[in-house]
N, C-alpha and C. Protein backbone atom coordinates (compact mmCIF):
# COMPACT_ATOMS: atom_id res chain seq x y z
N UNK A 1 -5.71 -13.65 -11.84
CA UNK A 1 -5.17 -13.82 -10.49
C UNK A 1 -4.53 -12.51 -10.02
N UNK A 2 -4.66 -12.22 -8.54
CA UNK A 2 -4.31 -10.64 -8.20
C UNK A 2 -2.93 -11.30 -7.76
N UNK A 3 -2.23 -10.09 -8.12
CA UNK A 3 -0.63 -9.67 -7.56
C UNK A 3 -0.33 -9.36 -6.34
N UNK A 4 0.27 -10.15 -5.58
CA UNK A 4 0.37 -9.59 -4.06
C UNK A 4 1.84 -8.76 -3.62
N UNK A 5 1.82 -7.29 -3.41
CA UNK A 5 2.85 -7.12 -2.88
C UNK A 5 3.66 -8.06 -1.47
N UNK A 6 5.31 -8.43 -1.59
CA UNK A 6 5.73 -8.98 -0.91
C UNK A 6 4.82 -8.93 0.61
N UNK A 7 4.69 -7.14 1.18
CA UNK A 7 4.49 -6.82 2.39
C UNK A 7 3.02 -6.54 2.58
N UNK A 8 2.70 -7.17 3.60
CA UNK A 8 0.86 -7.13 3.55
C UNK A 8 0.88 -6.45 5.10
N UNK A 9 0.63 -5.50 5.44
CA UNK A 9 1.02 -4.40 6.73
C UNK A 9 -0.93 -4.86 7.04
N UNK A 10 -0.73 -5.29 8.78
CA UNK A 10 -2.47 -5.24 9.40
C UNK A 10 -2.15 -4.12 10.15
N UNK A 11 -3.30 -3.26 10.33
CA UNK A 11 -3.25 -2.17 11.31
C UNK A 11 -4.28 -2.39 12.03
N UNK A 12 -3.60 -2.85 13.44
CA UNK A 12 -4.45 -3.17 14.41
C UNK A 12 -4.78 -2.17 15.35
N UNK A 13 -6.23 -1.71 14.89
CA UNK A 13 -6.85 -0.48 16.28
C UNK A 13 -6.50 -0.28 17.30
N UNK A 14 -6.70 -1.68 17.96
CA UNK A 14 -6.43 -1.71 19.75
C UNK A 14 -4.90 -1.43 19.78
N UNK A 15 -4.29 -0.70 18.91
CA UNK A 15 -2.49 -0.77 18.97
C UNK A 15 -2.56 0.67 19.18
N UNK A 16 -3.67 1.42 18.94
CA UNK A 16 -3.33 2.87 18.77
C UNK A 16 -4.48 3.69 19.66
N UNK A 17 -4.31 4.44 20.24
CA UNK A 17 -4.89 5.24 20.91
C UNK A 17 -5.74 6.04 20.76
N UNK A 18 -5.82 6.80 19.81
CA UNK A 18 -6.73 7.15 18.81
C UNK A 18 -6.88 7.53 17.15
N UNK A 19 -7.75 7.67 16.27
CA UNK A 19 -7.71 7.79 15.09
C UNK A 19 -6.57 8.53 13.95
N UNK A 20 -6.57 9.35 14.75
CA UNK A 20 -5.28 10.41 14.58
C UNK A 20 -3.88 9.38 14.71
N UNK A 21 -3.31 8.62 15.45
CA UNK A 21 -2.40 8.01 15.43
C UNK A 21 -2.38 7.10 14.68
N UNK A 22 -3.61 6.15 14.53
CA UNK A 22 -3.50 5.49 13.14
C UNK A 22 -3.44 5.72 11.81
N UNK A 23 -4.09 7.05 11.75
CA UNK A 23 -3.77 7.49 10.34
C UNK A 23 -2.18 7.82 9.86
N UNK A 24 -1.56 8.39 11.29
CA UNK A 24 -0.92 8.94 10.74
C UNK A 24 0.52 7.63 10.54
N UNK A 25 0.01 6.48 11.21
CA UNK A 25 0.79 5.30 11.50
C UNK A 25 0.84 5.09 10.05
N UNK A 26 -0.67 4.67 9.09
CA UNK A 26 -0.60 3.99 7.60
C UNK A 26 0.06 5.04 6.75
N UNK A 27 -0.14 6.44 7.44
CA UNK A 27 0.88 7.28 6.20
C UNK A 27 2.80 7.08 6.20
N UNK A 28 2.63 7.08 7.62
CA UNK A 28 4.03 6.18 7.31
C UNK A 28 4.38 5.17 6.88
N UNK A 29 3.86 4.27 7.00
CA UNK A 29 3.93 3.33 6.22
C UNK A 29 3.84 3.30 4.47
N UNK A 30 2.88 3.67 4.21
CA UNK A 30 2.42 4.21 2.56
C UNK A 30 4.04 5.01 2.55
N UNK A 31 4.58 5.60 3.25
CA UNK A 31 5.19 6.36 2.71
C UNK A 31 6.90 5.33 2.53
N UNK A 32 6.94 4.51 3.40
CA UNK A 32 8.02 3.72 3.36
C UNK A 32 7.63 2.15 2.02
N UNK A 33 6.81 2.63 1.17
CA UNK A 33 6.30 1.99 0.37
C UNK A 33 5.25 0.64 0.28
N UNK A 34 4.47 0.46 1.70
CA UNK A 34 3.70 -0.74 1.54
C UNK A 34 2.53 0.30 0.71
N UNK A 35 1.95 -0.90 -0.02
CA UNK A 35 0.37 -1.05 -1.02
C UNK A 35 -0.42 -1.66 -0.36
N UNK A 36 -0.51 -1.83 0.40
CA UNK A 36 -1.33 -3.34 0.64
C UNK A 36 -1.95 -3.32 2.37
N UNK A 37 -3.02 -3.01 3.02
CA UNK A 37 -2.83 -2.48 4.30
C UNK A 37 -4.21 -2.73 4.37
N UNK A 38 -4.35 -3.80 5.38
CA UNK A 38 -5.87 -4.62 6.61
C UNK A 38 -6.00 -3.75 7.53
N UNK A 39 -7.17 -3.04 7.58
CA UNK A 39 -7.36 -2.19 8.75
C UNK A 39 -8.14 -3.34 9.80
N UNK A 40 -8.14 -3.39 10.94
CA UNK A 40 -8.38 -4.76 11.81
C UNK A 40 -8.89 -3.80 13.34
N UNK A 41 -10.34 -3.99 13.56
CA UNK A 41 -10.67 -3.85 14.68
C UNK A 41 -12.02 -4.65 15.37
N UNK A 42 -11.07 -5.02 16.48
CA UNK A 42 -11.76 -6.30 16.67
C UNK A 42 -12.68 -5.91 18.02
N UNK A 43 -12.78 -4.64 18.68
CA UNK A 43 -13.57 -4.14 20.12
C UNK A 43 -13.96 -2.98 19.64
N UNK A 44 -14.25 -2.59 18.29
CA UNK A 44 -14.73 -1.05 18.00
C UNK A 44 -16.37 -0.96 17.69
N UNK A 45 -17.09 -0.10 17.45
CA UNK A 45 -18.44 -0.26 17.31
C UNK A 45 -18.25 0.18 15.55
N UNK A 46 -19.66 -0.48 15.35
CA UNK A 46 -19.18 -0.48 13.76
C UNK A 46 -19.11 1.56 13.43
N UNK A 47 -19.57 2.16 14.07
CA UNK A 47 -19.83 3.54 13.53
C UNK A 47 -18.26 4.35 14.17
N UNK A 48 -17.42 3.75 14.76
CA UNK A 48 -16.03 4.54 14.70
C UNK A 48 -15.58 3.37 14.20
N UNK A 49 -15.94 1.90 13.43
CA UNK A 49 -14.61 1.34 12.32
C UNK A 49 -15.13 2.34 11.61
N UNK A 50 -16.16 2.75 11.07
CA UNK A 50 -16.16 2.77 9.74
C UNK A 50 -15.93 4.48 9.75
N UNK A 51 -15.76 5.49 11.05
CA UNK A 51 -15.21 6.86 11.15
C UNK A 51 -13.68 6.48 10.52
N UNK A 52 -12.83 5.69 11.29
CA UNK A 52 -11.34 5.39 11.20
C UNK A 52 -10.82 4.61 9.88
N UNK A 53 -11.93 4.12 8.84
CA UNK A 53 -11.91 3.52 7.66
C UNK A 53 -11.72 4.59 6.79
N UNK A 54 -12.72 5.43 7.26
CA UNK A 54 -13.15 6.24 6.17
C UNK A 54 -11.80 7.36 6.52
N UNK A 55 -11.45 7.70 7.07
CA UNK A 55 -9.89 8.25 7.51
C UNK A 55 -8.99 8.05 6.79
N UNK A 56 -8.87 6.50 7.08
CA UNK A 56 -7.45 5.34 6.18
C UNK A 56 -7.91 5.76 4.92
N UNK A 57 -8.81 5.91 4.32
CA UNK A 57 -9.27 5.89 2.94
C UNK A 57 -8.85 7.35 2.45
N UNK A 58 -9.40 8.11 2.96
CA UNK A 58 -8.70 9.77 2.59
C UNK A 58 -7.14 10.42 2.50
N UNK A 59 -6.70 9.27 3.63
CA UNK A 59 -5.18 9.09 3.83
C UNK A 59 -4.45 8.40 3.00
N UNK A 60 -4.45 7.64 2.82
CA UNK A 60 -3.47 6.53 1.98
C UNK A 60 -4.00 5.54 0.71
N UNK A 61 -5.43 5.66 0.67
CA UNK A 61 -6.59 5.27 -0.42
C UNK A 61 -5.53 5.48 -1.60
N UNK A 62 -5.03 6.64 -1.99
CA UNK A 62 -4.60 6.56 -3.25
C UNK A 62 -3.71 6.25 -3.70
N UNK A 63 -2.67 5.16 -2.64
CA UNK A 63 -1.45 5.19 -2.69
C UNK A 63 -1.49 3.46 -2.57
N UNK A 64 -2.23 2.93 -1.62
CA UNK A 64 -2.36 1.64 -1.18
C UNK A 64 -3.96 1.11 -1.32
N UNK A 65 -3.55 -0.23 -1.26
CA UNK A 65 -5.18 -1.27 -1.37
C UNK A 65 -5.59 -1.10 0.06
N UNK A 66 -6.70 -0.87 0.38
CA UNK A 66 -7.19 -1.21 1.62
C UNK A 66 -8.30 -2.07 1.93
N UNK A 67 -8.19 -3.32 2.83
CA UNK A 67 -8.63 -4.41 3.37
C UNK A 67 -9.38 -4.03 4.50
N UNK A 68 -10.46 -4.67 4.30
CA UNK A 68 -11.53 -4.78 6.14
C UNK A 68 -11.81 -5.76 5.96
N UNK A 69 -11.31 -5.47 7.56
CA UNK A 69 -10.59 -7.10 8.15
C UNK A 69 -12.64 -7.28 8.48
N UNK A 70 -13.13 -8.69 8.33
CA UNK A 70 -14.37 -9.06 8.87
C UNK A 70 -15.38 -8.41 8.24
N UNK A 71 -15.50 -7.44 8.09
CA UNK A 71 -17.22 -6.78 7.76
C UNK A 71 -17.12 -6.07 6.39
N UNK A 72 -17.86 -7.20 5.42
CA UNK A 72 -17.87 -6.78 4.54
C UNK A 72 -19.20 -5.70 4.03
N UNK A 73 -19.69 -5.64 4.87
CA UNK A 73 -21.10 -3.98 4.79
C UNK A 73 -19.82 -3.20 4.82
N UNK A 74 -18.87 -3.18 6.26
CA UNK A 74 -18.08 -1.47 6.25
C UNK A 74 -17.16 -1.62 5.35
N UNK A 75 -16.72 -2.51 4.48
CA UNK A 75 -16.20 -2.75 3.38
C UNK A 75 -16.42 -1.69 2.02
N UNK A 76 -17.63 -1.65 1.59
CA UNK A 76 -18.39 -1.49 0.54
C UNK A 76 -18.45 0.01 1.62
N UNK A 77 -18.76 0.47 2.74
CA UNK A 77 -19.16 1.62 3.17
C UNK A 77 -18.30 2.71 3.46
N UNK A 78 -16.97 2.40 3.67
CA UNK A 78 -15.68 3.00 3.30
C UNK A 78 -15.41 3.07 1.94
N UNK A 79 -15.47 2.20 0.90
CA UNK A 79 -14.71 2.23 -0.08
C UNK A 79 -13.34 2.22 -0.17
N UNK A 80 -13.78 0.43 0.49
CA UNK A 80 -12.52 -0.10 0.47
C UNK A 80 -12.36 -1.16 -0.51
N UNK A 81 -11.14 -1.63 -0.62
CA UNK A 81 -10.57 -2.41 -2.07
C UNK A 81 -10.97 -4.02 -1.36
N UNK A 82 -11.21 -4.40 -0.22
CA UNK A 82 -11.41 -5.81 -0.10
C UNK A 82 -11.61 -6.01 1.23
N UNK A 83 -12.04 -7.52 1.42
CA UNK A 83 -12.28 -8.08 2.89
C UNK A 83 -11.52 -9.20 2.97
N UNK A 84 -11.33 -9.54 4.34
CA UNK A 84 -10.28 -10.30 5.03
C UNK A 84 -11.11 -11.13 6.11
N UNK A 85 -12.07 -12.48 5.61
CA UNK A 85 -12.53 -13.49 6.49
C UNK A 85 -11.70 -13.92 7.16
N UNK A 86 -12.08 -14.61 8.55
CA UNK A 86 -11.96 -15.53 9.29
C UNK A 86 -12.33 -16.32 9.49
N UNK A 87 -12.31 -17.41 10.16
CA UNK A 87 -12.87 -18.37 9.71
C UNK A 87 -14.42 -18.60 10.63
N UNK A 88 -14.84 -17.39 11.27
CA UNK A 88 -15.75 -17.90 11.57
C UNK A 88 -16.70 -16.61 11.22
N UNK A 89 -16.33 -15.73 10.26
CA UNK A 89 -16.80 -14.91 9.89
C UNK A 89 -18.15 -15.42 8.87
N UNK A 90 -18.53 -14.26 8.02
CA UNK A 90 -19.69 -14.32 7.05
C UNK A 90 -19.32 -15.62 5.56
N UNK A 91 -20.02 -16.53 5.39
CA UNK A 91 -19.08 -17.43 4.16
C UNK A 91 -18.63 -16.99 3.17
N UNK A 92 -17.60 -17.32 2.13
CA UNK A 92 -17.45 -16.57 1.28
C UNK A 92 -18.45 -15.96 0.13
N UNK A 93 -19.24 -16.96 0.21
CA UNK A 93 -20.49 -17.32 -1.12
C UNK A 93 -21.39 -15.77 -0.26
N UNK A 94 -21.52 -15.67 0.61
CA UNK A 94 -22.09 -14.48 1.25
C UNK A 94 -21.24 -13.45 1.04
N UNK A 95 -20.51 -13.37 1.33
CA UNK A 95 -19.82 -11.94 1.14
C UNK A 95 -19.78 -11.75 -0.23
N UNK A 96 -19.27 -12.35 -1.30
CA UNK A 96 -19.16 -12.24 -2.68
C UNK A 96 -20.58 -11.67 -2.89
N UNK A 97 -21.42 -12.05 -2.09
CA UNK A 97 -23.40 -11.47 -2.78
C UNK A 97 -22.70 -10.30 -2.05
N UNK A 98 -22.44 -9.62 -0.96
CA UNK A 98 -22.46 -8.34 -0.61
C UNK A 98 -21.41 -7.41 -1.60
N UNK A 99 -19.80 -8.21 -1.57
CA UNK A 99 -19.02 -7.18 -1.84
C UNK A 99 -18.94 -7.42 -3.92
N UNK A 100 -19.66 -8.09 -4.11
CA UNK A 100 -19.47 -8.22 -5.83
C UNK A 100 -18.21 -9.02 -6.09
N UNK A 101 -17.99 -8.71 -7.93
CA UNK A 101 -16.59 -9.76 -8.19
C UNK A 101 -15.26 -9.38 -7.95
N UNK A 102 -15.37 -7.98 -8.01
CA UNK A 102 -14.55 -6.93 -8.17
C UNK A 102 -13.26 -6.27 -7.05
N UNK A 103 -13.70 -6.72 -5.72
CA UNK A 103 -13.22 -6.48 -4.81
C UNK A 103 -12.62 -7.57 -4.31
N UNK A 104 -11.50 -8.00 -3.34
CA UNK A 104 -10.23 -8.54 -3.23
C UNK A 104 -11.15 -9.49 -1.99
N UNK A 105 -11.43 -10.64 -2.61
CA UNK A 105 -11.73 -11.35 -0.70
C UNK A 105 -10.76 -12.40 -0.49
N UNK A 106 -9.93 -12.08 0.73
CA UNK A 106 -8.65 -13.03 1.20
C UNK A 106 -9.56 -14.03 2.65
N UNK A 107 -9.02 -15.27 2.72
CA UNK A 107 -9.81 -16.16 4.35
C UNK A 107 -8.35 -16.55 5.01
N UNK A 108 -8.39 -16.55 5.94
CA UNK A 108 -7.36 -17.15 7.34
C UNK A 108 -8.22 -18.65 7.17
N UNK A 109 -6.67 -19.30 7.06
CA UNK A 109 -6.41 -20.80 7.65
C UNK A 109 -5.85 -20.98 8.31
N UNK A 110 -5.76 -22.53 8.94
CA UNK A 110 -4.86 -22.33 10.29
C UNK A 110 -4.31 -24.22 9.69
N UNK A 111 -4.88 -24.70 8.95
CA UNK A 111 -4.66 -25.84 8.82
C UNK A 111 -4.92 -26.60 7.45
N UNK A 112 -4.13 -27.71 6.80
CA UNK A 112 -4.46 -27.79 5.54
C UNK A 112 -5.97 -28.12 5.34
N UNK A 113 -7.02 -28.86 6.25
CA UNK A 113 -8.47 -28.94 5.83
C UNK A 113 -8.82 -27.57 5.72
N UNK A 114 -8.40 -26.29 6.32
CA UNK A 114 -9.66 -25.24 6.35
C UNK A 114 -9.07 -24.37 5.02
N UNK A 115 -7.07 -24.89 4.73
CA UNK A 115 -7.00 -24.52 3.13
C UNK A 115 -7.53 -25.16 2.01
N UNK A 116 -7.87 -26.31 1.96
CA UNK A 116 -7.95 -27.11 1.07
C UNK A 116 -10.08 -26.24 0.53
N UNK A 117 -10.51 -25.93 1.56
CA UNK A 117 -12.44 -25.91 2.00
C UNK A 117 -12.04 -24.13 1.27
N UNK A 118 -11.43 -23.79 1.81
CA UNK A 118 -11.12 -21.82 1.42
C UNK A 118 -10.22 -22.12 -0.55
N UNK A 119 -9.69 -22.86 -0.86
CA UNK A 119 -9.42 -22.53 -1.94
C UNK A 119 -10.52 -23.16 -2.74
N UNK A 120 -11.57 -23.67 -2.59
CA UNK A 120 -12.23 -24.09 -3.63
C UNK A 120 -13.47 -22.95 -3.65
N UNK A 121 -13.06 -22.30 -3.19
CA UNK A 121 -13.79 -20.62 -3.15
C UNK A 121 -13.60 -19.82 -3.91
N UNK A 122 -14.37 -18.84 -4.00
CA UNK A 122 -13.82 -17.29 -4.89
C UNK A 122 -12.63 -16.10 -4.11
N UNK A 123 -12.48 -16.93 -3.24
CA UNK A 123 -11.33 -16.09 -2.33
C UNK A 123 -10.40 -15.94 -3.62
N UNK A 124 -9.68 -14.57 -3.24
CA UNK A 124 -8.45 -14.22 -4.54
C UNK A 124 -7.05 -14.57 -3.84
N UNK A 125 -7.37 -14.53 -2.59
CA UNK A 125 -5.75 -15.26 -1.90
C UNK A 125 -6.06 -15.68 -0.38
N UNK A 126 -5.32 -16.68 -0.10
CA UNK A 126 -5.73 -17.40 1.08
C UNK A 126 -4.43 -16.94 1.91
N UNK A 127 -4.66 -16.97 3.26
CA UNK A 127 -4.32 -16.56 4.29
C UNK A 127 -3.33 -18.09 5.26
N UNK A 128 -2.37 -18.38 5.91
CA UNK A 128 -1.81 -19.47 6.86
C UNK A 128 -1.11 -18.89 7.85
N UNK A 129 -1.22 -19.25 8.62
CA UNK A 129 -0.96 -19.13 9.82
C UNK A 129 -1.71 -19.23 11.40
N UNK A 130 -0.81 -19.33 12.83
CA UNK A 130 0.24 -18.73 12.80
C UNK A 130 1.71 -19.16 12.53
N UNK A 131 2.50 -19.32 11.27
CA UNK A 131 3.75 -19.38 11.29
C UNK A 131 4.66 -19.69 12.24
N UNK A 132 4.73 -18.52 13.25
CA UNK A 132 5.36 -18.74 14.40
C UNK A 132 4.38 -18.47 15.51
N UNK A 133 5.28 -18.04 16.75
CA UNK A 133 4.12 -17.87 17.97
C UNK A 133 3.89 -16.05 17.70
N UNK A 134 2.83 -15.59 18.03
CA UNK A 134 2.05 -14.20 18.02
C UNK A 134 1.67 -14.06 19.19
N UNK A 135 1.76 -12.61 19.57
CA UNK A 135 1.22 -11.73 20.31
C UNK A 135 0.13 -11.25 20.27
N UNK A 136 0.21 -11.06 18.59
CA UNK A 136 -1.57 -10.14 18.43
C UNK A 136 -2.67 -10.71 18.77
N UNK A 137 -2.62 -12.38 18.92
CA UNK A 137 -4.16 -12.48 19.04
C UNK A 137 -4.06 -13.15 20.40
N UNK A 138 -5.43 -12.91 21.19
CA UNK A 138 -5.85 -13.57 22.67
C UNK A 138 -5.46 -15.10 22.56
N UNK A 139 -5.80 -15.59 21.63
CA UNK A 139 -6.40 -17.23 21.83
C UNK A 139 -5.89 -17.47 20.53
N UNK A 140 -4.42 -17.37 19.91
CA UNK A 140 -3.96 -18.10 18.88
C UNK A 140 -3.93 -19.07 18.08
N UNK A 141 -4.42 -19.47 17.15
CA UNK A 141 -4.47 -21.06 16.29
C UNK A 141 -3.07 -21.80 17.13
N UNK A 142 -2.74 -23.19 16.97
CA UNK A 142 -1.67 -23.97 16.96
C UNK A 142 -0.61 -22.86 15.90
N UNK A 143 0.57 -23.32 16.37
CA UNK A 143 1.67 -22.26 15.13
C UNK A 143 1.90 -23.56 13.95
N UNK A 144 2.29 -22.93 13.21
CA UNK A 144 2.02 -23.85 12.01
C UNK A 144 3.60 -24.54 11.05
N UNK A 145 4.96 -23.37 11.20
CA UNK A 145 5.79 -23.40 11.14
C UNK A 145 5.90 -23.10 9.56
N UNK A 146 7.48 -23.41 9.05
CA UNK A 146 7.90 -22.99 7.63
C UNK A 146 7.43 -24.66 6.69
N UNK A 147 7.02 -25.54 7.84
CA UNK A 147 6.70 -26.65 7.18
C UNK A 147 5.29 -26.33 6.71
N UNK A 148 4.59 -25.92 7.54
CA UNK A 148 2.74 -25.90 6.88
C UNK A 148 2.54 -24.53 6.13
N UNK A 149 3.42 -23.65 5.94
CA UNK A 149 3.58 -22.90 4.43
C UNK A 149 3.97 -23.54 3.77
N UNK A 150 4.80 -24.50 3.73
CA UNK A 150 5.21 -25.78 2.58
C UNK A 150 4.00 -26.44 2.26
N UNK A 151 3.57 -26.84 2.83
CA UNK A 151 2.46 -27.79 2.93
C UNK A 151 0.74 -26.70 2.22
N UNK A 152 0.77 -25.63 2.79
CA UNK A 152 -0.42 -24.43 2.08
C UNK A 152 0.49 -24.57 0.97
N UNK A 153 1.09 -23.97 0.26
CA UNK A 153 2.07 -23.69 -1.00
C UNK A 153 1.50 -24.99 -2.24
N UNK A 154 1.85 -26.18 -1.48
CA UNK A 154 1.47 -27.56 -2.53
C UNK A 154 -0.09 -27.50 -2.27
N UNK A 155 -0.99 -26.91 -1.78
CA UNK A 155 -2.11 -27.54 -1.66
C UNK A 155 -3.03 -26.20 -2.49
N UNK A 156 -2.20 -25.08 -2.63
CA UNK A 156 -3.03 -24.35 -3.72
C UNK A 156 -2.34 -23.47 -4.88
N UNK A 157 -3.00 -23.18 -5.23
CA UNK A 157 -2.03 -21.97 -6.52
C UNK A 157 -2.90 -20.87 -6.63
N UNK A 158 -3.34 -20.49 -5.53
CA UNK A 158 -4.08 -19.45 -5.12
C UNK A 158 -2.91 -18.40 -4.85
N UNK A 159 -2.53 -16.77 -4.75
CA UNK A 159 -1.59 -16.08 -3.77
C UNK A 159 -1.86 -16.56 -2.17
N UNK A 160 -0.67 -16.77 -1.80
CA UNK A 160 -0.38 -16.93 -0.08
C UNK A 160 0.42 -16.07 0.57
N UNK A 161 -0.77 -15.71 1.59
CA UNK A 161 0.16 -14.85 2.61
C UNK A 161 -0.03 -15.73 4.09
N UNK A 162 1.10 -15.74 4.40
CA UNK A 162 1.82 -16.38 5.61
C UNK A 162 1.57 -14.88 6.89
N UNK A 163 1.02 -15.33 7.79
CA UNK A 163 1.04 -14.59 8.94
C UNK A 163 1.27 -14.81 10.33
N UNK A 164 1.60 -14.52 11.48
CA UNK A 164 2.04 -14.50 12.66
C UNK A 164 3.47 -14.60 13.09
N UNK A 165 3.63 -13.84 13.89
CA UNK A 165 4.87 -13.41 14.51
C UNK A 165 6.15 -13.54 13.16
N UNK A 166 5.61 -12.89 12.27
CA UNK A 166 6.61 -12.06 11.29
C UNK A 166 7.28 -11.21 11.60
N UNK A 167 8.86 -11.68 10.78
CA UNK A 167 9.65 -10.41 11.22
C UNK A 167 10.46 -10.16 10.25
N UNK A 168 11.11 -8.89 10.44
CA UNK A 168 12.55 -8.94 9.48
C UNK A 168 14.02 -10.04 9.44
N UNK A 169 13.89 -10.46 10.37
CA UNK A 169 14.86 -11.59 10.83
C UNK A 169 14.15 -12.83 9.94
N UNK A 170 13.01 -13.50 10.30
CA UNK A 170 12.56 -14.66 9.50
C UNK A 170 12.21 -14.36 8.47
N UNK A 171 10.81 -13.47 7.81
CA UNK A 171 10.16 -13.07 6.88
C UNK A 171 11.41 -13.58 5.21
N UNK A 172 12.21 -13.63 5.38
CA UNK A 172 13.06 -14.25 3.88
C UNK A 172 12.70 -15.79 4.06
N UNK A 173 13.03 -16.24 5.24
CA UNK A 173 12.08 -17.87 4.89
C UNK A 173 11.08 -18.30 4.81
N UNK A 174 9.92 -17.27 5.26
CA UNK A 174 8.52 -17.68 5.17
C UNK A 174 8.60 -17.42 3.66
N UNK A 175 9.20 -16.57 2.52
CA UNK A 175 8.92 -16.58 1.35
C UNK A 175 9.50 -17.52 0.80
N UNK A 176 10.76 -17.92 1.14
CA UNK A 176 11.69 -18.94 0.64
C UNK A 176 10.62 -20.65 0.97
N UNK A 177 9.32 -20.60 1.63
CA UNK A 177 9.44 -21.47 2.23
C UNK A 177 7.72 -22.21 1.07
N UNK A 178 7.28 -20.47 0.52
CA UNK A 178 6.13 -20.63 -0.39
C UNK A 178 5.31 -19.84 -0.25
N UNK A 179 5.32 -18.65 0.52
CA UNK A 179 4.66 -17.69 0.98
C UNK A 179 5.02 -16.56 -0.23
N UNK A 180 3.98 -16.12 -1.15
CA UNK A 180 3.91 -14.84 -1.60
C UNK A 180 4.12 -13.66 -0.96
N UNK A 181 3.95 -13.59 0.24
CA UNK A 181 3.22 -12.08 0.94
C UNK A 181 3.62 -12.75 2.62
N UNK A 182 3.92 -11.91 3.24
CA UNK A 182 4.02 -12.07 4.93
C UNK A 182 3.16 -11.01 5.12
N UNK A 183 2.36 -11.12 5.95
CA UNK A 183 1.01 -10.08 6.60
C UNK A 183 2.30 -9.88 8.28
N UNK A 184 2.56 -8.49 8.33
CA UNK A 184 3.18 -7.96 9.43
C UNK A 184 2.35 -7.10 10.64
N UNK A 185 2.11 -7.04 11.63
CA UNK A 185 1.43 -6.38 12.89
C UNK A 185 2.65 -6.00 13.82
N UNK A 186 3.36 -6.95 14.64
CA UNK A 186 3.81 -6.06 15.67
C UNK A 186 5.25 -5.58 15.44
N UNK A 187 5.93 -6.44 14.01
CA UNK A 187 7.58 -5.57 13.41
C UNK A 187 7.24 -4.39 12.68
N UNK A 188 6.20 -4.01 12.86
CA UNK A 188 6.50 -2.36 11.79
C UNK A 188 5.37 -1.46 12.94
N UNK A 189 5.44 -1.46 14.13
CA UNK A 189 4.98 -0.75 15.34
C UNK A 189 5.67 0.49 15.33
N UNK A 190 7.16 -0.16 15.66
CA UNK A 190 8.34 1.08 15.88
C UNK A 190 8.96 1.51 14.62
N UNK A 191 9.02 2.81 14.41
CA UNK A 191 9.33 3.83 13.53
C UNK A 191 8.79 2.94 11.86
N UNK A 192 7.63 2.76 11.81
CA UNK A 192 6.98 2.01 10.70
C UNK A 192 7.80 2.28 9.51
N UNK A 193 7.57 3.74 9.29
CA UNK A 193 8.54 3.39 8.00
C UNK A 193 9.30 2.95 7.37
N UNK A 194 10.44 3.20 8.26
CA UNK A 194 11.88 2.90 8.57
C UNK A 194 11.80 1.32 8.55
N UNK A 195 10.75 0.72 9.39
CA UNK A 195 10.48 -0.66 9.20
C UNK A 195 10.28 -1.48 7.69
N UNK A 196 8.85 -0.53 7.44
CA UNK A 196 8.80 -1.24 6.10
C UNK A 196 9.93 -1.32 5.29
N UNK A 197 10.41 0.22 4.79
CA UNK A 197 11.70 -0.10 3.97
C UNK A 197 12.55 -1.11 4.25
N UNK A 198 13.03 -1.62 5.61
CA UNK A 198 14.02 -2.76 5.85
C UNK A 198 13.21 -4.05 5.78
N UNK A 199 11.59 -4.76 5.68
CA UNK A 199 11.23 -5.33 5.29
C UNK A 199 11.26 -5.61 3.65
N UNK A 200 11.11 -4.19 3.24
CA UNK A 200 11.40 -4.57 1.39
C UNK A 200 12.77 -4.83 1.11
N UNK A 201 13.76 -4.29 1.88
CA UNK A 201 15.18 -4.72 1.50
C UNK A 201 15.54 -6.22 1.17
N UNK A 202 14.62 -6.36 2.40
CA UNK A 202 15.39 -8.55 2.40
C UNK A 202 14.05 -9.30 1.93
N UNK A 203 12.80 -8.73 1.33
CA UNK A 203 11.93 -9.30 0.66
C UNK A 203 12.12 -9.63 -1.03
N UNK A 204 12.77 -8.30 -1.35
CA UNK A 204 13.31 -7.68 -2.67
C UNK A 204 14.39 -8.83 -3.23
């Protein structure tokens, strides 16, 4: 079973302006100590994800795991450490033929049927949320609260990471609540580093 650092940092493309700012976004971060970092672009063409992958990878590759979010081809084509389904992405039984045993595949749930269908998978850690209400996405799942991380928590013994509208303020009860890992997007925007470190303070 893989080890999940507390802090699971997504770096969302459409947040940054260009390549150069994202890189230099995950080095701050890497540098305020996250491991663990979903590169996520959801309007890019696959030949600048996989320019801005292959970036993240030269940048912070040796310091942190890196996740692609959806496409497990630019997965394997970066040389990256894992993929991050959705639920209406490629199945797992498919991606495992693309990305092998070896590499990290995590799925988003939004509800205990689509945890209960994702843990009887080769997924290495399952995904819940949204927790609270989010910004990041257009068209949000229902929010799920500190009760349906209670509720994911009893329904697997898989690692869980709890995601949406995470913060430094809540993020101690989403763990307190059964959450391994909080996946963070829009609390470590401003001065990231500085962020993460005060995320590991009250995770720690």
């Amino acid at each position: 079973m893989i080890n999940l650092p507390p802090l699971y940092a997504i770096l969302d493309a459409g947040r940054f302006p260009d390549a150069n700012t994202l890189v230099k976004f995950a080095e701050e971060l890497a540098a305020g100590g996250v491991t663990l970092l979903q590169y996520r672009n959801k309007s890019g063409t696959a030949g600048r994800m996989l320019e801005q992958a292959k970036a993240l990878k030269r940048a912070v590759g040796s310091r942190a795991k890196l996740i692609m979010n959806d496409r497990a081809d630019l997965c394997l084509a970066a040389d990256f450490d894992g993929v991050h389904l959705g639920q209406d992405d490629l199945s797992p039984e498919g991606t495992r033929r693309v990305i092998g045993s070896e590499l990290w595949m995590g799925i988003s749930t939004h509800n205990p049927e689509q945890l209960q269908e994702a843990d009887k998978s080769t997924a290495d850690y399952l995904a819940i949320g949204p927790v609270f209400s989010t910004t990041s996405k257009e068209k949000p799942d229902p929010v799920v609260g500190l009760e349906g991380v209670r509720e994911a928590r009893r329904l697997t013994r898989k690692p869980l990471v709890a995601i949406g509208g995470i913060t430094r303020e809540n993020c101690r009860a989403v763990i307190e609540a059964g959450a391994d890992a909080v996946a963070v997007i829009s609390d470590l925007l401003r001065e990231p580093r500085k962020s993460a470190e005060e995320f590991f303070r009250v995770l720690r």
